[in-house]
C-alpha atoms as a PDB file:
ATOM      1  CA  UNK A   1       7.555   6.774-178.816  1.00  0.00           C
ATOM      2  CA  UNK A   2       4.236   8.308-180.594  1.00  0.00           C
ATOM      3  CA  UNK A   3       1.348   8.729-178.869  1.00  0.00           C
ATOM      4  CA  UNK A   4      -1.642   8.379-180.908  1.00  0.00           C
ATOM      5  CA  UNK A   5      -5.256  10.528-179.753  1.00  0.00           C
ATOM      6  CA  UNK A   6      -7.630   8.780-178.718  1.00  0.00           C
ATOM      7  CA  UNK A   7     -11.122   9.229-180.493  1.00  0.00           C
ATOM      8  CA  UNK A   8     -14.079  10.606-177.597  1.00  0.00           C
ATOM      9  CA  UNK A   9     -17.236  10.449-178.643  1.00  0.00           C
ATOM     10  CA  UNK A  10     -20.690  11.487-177.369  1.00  0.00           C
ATOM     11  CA  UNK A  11     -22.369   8.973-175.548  1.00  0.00           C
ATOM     12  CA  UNK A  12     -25.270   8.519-173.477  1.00  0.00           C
ATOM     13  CA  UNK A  13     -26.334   6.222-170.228  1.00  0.00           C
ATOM     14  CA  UNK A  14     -28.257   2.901-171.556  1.00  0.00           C
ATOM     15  CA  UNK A  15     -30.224   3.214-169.043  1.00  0.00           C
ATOM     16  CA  UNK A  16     -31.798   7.138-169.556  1.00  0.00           C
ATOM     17  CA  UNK A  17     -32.766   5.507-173.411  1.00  0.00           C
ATOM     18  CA  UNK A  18     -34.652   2.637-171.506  1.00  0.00           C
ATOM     19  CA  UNK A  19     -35.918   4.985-169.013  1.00  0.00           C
ATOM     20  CA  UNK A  20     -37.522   7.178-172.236  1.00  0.00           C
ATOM     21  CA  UNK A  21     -39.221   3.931-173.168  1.00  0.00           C
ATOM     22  CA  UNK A  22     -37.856   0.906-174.636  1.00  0.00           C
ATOM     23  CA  UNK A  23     -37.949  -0.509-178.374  1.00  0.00           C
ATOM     24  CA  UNK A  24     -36.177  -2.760-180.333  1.00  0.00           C
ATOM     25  CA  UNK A  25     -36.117  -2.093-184.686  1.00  0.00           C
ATOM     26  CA  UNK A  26     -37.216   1.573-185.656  1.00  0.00           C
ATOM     27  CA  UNK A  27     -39.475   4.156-183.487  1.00  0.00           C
ATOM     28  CA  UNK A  28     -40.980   6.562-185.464  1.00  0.00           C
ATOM     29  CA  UNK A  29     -41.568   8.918-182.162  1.00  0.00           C
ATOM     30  CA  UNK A  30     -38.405  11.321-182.111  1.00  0.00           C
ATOM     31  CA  UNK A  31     -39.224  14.363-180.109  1.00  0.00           C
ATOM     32  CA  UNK A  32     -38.996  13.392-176.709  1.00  0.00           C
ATOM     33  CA  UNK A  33     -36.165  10.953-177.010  1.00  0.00           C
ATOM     34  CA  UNK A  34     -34.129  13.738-178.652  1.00  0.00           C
ATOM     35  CA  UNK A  35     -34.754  16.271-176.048  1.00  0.00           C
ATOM     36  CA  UNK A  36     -33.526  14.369-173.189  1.00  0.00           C
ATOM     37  CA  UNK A  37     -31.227  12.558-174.494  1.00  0.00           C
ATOM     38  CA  UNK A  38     -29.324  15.347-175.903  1.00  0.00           C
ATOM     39  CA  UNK A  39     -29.791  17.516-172.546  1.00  0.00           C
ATOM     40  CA  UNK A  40     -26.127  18.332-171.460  1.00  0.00           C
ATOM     41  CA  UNK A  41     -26.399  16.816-168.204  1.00  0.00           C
ATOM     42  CA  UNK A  42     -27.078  13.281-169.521  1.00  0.00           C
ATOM     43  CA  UNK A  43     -24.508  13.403-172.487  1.00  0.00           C
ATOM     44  CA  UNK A  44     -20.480  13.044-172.112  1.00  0.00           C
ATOM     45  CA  UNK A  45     -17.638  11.677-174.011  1.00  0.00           C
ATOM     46  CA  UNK A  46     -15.946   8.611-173.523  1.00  0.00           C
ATOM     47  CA  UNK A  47     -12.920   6.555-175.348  1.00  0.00           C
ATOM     48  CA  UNK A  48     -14.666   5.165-178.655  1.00  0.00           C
ATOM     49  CA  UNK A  49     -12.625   2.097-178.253  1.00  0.00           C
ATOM     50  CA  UNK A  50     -13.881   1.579-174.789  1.00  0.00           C
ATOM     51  CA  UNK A  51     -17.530   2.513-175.806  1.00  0.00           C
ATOM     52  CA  UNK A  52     -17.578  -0.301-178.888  1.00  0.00           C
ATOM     53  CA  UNK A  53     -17.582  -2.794-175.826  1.00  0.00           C
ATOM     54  CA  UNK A  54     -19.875  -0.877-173.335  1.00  0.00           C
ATOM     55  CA  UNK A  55     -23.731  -1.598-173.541  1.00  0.00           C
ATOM     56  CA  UNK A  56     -24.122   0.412-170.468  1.00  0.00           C
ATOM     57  CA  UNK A  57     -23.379   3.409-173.112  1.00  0.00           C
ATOM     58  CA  UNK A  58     -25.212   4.070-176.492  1.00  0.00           C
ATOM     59  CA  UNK A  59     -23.029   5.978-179.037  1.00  0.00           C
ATOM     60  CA  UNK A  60     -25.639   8.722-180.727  1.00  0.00           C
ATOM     61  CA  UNK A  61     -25.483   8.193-184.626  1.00  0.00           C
ATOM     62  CA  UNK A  62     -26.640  10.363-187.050  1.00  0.00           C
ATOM     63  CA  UNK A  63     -27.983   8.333-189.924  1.00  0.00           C
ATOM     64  CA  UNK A  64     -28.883  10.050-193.102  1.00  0.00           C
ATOM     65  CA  UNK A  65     -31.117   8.721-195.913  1.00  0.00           C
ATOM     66  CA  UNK A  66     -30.874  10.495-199.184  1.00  0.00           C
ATOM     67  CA  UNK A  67     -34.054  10.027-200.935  1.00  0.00           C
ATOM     68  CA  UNK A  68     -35.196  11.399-204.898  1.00  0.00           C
ATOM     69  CA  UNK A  69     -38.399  11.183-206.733  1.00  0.00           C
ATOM     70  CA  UNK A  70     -38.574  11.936-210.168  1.00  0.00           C
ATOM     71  CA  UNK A  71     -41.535  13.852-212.061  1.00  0.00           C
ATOM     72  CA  UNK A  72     -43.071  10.132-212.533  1.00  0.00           C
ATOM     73  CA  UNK A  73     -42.754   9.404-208.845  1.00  0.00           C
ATOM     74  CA  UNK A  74     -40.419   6.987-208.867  1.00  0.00           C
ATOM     75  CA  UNK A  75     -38.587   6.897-205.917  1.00  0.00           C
ATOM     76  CA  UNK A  76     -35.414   5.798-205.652  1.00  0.00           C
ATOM     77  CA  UNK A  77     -32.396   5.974-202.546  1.00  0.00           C
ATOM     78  CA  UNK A  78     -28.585   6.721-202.667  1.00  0.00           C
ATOM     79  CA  UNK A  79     -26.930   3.140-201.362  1.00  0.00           C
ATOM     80  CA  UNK A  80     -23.217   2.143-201.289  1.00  0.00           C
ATOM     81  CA  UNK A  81     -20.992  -0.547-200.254  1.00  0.00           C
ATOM     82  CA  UNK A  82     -18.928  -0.112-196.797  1.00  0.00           C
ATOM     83  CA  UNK A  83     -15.805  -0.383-197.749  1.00  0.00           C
ATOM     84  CA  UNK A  84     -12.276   0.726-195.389  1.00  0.00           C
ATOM     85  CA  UNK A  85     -12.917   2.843-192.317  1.00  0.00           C
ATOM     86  CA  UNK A  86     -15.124   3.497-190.450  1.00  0.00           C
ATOM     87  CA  UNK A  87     -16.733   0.248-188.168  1.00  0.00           C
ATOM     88  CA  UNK A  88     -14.737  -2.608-189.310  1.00  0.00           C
ATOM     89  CA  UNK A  89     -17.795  -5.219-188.501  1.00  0.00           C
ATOM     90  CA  UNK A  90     -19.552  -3.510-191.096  1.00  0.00           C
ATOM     91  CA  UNK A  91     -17.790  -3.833-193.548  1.00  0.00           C
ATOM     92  CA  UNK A  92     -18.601  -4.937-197.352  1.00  0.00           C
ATOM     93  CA  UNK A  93     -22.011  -4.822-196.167  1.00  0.00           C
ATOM     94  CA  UNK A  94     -24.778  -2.417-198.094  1.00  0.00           C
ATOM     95  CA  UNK A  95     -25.854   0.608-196.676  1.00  0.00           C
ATOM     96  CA  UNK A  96     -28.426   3.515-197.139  1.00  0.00           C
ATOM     97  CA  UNK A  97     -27.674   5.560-194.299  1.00  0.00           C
ATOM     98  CA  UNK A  98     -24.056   7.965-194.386  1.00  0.00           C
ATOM     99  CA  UNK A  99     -23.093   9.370-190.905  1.00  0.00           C
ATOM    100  CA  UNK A 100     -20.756   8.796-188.103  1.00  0.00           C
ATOM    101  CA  UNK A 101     -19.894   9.394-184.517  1.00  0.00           C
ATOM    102  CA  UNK A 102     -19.907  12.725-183.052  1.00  0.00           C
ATOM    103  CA  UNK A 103     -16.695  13.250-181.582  1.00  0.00           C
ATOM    104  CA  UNK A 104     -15.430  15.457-178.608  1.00  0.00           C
ATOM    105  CA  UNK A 105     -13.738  18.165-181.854  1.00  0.00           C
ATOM    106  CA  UNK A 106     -17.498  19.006-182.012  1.00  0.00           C
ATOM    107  CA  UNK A 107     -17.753  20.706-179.443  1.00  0.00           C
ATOM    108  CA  UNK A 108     -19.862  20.881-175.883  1.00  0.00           C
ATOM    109  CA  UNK A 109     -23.280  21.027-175.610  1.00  0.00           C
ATOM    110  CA  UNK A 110     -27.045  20.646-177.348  1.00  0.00           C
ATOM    111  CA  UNK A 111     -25.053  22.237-181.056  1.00  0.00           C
ATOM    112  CA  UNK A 112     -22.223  19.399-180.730  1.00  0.00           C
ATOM    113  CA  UNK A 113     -24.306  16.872-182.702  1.00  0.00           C
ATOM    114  CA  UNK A 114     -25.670  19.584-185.456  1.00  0.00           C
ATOM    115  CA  UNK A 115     -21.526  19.902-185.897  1.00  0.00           C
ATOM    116  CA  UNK A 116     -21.078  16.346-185.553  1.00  0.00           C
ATOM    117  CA  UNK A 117     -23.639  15.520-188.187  1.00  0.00           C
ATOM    118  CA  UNK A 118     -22.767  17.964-191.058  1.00  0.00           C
ATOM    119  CA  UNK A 119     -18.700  17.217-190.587  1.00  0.00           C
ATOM    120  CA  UNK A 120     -19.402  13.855-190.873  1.00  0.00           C
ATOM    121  CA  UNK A 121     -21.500  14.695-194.114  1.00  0.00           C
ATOM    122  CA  UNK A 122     -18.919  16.754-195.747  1.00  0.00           C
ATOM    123  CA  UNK A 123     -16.240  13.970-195.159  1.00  0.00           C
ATOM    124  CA  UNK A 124     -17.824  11.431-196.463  1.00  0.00           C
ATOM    125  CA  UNK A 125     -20.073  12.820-199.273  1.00  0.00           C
ATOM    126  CA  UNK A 126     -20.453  15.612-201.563  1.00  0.00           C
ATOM    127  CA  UNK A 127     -24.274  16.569-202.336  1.00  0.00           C
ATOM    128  CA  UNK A 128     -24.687  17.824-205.329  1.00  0.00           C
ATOM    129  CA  UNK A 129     -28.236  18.978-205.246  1.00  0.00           C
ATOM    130  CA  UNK A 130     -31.053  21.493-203.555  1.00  0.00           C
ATOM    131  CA  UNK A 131     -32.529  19.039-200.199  1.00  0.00           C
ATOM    132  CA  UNK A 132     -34.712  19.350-197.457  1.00  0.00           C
ATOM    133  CA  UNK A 133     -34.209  17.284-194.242  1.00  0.00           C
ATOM    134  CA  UNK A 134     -36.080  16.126-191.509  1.00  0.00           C
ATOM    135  CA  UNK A 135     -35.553  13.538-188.344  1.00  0.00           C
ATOM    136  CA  UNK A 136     -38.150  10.505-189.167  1.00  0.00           C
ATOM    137  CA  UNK A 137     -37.459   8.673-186.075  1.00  0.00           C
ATOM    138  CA  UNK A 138     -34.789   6.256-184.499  1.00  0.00           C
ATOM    139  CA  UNK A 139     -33.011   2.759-184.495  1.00  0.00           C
ATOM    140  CA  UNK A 140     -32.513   0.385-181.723  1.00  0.00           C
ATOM    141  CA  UNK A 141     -30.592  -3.193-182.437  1.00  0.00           C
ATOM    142  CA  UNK A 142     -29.694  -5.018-179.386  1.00  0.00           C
ATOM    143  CA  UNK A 143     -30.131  -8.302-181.465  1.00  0.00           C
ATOM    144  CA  UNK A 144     -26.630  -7.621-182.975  1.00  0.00           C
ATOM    145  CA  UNK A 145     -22.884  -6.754-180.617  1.00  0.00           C
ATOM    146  CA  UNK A 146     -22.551  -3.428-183.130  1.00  0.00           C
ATOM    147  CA  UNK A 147     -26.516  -2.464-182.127  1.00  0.00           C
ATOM    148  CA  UNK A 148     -25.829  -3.002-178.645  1.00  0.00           C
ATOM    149  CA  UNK A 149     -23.884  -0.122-177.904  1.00  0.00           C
ATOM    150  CA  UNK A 150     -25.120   2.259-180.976  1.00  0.00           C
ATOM    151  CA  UNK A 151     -28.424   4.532-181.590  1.00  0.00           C
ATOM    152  CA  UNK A 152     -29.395   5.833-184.609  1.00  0.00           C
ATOM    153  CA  UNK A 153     -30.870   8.893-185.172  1.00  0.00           C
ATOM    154  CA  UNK A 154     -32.507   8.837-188.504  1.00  0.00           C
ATOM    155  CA  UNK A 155     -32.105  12.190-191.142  1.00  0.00           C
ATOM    156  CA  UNK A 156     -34.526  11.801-194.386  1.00  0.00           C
ATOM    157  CA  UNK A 157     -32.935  14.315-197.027  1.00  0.00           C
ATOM    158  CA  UNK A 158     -35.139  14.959-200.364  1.00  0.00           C
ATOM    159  CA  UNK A 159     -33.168  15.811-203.247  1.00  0.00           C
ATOM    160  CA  UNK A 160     -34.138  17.806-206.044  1.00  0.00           C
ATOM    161  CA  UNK A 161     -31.584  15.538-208.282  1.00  0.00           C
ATOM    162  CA  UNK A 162     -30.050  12.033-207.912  1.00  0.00           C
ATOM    163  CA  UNK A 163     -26.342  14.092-207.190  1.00  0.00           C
ATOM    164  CA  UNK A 164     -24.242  12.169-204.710  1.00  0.00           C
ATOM    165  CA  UNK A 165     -20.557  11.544-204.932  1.00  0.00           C
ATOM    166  CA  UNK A 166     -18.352   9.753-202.382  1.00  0.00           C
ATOM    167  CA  UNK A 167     -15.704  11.684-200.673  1.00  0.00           C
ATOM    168  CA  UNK A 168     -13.767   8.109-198.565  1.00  0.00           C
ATOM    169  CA  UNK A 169     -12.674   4.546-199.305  1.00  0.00           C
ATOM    170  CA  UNK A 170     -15.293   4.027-196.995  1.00  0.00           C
ATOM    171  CA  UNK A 171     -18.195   4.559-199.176  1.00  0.00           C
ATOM    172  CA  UNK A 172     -17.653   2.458-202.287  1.00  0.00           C
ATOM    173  CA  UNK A 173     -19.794   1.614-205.558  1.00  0.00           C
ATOM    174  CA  UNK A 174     -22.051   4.212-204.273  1.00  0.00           C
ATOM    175  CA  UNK A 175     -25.191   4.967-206.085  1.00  0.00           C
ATOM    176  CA  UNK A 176     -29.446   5.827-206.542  1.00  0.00           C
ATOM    177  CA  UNK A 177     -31.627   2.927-207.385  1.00  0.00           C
ATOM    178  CA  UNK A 178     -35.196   2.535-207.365  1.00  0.00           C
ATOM    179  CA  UNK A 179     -36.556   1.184-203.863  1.00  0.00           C
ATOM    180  CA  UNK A 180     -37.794  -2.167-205.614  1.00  0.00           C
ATOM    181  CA  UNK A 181     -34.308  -2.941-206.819  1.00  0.00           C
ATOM    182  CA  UNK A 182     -33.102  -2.334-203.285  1.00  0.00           C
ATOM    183  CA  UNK A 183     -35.624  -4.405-201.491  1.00  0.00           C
ATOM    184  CA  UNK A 184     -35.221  -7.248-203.785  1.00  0.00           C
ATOM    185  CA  UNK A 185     -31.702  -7.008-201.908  1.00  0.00           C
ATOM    186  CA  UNK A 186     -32.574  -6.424-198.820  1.00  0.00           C
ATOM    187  CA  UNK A 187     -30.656  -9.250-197.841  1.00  0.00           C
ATOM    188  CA  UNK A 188     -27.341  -8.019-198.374  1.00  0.00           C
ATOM    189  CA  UNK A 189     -27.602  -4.574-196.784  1.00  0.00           C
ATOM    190  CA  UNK A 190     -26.361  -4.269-193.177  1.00  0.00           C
ATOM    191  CA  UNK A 191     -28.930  -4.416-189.748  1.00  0.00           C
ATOM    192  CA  UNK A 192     -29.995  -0.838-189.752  1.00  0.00           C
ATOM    193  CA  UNK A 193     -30.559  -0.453-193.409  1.00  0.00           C
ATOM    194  CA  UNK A 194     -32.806  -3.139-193.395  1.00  0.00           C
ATOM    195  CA  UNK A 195     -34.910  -1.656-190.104  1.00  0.00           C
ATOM    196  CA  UNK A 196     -34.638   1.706-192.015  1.00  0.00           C
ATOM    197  CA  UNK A 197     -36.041   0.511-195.546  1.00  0.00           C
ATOM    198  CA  UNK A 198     -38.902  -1.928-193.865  1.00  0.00           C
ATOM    199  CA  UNK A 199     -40.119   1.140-191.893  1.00  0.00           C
ATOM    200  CA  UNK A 200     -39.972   3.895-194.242  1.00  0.00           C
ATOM    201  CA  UNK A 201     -40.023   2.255-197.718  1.00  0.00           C
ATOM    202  CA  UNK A 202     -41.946  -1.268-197.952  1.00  0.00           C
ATOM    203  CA  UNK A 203     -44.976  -1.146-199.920  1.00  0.00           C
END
């Protein structure tokens, strides 16, 4: 008989996010959510498959935006389709944001989800290009059974050049498009991409 591992990942009480002050869609306001809710005292980590069907818990999710404007300032945004892996109930959906769980092989404490966030990265993309990077704020969806129990944390990286290439199965027909092409098909991307691109990118 083979016993398979069960996935941990880092988790925090519901009710300590409500606590910090309650919103539903994006809050642009990072700072002193982050704090707390990465203290070590609050944080722990729990059976993922348990924790998919556990609103008492919200899974921390790094969710990274890769952004590029060109010397015209035209902006445009790496998307992809989901495809294999990753959270089944997402998939064949559009996405902006690459990023994933952090899991228990990060590590303990406030560096676990710097770890969590960059192995997630380098599994699922390669970045071909000079960025910076900086937190722009957070996404709450209880309107949908995958929101429920997840909270984004949302990473804005600028490239220097449109250089992305997938790494998984789980990030297919990946690509940069301008933001109007993307908006015109807003429709077809999943929950938190559309949050993320009405907050940061409508005109």
């Amino acid at each position: 008989m083979v016993l398979t591992q069960v996935e941990h990942v880092l988790v925090v009480p519901t009710a300590l996010f409500r606590s910090l002050g309650y919103f539903q869609g994006f809050h642009y306001g990072v700072d002193d959510y982050l704090e707390k809710l990465l203290e070590p005292s609050q944080v722990r980590y729990l059976p993922r498959d348990e924790m998919e069907q556990d609103p008492s818990f919200k899974q921390l999710i790094p969710y990274c935006v890769f952004r590029h404007r060109d010397e015209r300032g035209k902006t445009s945004i790496f998307q992809y389709t989901r495809g294999k892996g990753g959270e089944t109930r997402l998939h064949s959906l559009k996405s902006i944001g690459v990023g994933g769980h952090i899991s228990r092989m990060d590590g303990e404490g406030s560096a676990a989800y710097r770890e969590g966030l960059q192995r997630e990265l380098a599994e699922e993309i390669s970045v071909g290009s000079p960025f910076t990077e900086q937190i722009v704020g957070l996404i709450n969806d209880d309107e949908t059974p995958v929101g429920r129990v997840h909270l984004g944390i949302v990473h804005l990286f600028d490239l220097e050049s449109p250089k992305i290439e997938s790494r998984e199965s789980g990030i297919a027909l990946g690509g940069f498009l301008p933001v109007s092409e993307i908006l015109a098909d807003i429709d077809a991307f999943e929950t938190w991409s559309r949050i993320t691109l009405r907050a940061l990118f409508s005109e």
